[in-house]
Protein backbone atom coordinates (compact mmCIF):
# COMPACT_ATOMS: atom_id res chain seq x y z
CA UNK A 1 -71.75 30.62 37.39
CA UNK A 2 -72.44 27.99 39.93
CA UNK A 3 -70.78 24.11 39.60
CA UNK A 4 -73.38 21.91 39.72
CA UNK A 5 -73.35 18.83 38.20
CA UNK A 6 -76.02 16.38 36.50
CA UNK A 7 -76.94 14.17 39.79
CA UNK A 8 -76.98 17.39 41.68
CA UNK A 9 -79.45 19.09 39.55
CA UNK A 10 -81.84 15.61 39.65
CA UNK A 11 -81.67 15.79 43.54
CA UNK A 12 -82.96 19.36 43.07
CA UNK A 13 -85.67 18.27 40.56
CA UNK A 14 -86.61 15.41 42.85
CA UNK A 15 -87.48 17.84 45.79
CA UNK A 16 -88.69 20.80 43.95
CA UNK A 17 -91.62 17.85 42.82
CA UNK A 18 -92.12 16.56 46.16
CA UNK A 19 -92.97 20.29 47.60
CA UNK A 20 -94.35 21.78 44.83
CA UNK A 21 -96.13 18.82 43.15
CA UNK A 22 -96.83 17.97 39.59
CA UNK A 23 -99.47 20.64 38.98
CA UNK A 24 -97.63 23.65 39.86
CA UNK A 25 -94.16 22.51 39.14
CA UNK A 26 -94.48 23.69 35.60
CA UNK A 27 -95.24 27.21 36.67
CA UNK A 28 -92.93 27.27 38.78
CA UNK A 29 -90.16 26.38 36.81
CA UNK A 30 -91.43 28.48 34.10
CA UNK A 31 -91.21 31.42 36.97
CA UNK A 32 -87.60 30.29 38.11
CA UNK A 33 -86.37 30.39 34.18
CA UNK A 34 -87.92 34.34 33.77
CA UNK A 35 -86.14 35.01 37.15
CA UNK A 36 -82.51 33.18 36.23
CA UNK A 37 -82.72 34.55 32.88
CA UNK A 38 -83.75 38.20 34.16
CA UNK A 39 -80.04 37.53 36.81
CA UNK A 40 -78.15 36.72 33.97
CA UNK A 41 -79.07 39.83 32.14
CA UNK A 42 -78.35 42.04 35.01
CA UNK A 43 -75.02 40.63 35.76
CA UNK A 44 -74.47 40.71 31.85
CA UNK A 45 -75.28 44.97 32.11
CA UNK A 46 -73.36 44.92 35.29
CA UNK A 47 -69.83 43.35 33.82
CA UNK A 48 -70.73 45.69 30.78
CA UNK A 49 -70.89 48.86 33.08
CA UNK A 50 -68.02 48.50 34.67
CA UNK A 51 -65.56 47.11 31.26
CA UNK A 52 -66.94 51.11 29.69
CA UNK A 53 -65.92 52.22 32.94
CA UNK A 54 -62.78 50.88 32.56
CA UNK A 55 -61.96 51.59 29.20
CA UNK A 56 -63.26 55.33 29.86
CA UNK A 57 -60.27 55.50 32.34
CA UNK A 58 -58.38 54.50 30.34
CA UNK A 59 -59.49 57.23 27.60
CA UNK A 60 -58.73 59.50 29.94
CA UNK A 61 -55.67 58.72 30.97
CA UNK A 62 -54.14 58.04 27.17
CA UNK A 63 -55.77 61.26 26.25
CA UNK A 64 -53.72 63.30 29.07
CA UNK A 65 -50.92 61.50 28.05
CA UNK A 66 -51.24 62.74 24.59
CA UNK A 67 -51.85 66.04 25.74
CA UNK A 68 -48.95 66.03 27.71
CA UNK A 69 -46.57 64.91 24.82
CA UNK A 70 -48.03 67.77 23.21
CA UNK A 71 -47.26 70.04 25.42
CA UNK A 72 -43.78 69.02 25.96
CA UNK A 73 -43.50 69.33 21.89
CA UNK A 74 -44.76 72.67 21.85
CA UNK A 75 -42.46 73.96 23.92
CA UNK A 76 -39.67 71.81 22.86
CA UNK A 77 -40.89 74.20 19.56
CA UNK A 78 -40.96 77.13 21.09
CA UNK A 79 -37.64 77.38 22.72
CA UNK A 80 -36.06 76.33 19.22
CA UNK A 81 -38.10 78.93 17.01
CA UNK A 82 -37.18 81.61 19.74
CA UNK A 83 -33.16 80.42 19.59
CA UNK A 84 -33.15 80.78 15.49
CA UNK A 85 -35.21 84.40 16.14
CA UNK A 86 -32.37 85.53 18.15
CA UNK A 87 -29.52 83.77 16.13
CA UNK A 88 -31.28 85.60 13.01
CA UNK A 89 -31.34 88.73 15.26
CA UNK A 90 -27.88 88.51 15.78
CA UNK A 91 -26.93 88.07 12.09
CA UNK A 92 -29.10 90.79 11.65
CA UNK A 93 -27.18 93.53 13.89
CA UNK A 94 -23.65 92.00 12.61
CA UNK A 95 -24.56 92.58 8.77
CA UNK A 96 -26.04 96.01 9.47
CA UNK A 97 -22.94 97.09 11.08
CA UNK A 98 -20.67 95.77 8.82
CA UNK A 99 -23.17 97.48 5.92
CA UNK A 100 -22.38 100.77 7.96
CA UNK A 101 -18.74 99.76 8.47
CA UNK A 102 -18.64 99.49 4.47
CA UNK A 103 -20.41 102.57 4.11
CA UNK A 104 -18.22 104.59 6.15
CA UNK A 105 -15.18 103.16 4.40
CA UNK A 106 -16.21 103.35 1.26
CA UNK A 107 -17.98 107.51 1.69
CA UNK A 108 -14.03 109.15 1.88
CA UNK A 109 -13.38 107.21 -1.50
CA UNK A 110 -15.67 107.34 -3.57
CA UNK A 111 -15.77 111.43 -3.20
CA UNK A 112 -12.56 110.71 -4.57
CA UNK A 113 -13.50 108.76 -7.22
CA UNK A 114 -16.67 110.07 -8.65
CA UNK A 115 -14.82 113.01 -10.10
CA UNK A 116 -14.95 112.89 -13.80
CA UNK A 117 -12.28 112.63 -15.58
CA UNK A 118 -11.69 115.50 -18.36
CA UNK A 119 -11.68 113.13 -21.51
CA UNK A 120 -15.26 111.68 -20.32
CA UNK A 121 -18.09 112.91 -22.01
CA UNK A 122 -21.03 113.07 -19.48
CA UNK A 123 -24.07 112.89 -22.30
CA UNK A 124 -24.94 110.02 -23.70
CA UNK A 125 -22.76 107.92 -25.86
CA UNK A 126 -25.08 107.73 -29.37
CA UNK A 127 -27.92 110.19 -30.41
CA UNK A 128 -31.58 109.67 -29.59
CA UNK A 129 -33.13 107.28 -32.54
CA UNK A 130 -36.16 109.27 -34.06
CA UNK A 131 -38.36 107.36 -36.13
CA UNK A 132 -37.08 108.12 -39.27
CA UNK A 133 -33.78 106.98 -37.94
CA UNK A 134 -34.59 103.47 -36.65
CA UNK A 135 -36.00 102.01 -39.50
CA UNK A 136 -32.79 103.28 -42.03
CA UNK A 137 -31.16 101.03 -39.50
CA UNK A 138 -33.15 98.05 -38.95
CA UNK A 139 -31.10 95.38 -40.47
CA UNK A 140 -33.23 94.11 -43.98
CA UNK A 141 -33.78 90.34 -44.16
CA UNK A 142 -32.48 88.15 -46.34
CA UNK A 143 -33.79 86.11 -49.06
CA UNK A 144 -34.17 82.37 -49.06
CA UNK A 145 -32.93 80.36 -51.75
């Protein structure tokens, strides 16, 4: 804290004996220790205060960067989710009306072609299996050598 060197601090000694005296001059620099030592600590809680301070700022000012950066993502999000909504959109319209272009095309034609023909027989192709009649039919297993 202070610069003072070895001769300086006997000079001090020297004097603080001569107007004090050896009685008190234990007391006294008993008193001056308690009172350096309570400095020290208050500087100590001082430089301590003011580093938190510091690195509270500088909390603060990291965290509204972050939450900056987040913003900026969000809406860098945003816009992109709301440009593939209306590209989907788009491709939604386009394959409905082609749907209802191939709808339209195919409704004159296949009124022509659902007609049956006169050889087609329109019940079905094998009669209805009854019990009796699936198991005569049921393929028998065979035996193993």
């Amino acid at each position: 804290m202070f610069d003072f060197g070895f001769t300086e601090l006997l000079v001090i000694g020297v004097v603080l004996l001569v107007v004090v005296g050896p009685e008190r001059l234990p007391k006294v620099a008993r008193t001056g220790g308690h009172l350096l030592g309570r400095l020290q600590r208050y500087v100590s809680d001082v430089k301590s205060d003011i580093q938190r301070e510091m690195q509270l700022d500088e909390l603060k000012k990291l965290q509204e960067q972050v939450q900056q950066q987040a913003r900026e993502l969000e809406t860098s999000v945003k816009g992109q989710v709301s440009d593939a909504e209306s590209g989907l959109r788009k491709a939604e319209q386009e394959m409905r009306a082609t749907v209802g272009d191939v709808q339209q095309a195919a409704a004159p034609q296949s009124s022509a072609t659902m007609r049956p023909v006169a050889g087609e027989a329109t019940g079905p192709a094998s009669p209805p299996q009854t019990a009796g009649n699936a198991a005569s039919q049921q393929p028998v297993p065979a035996d193993k050598p």
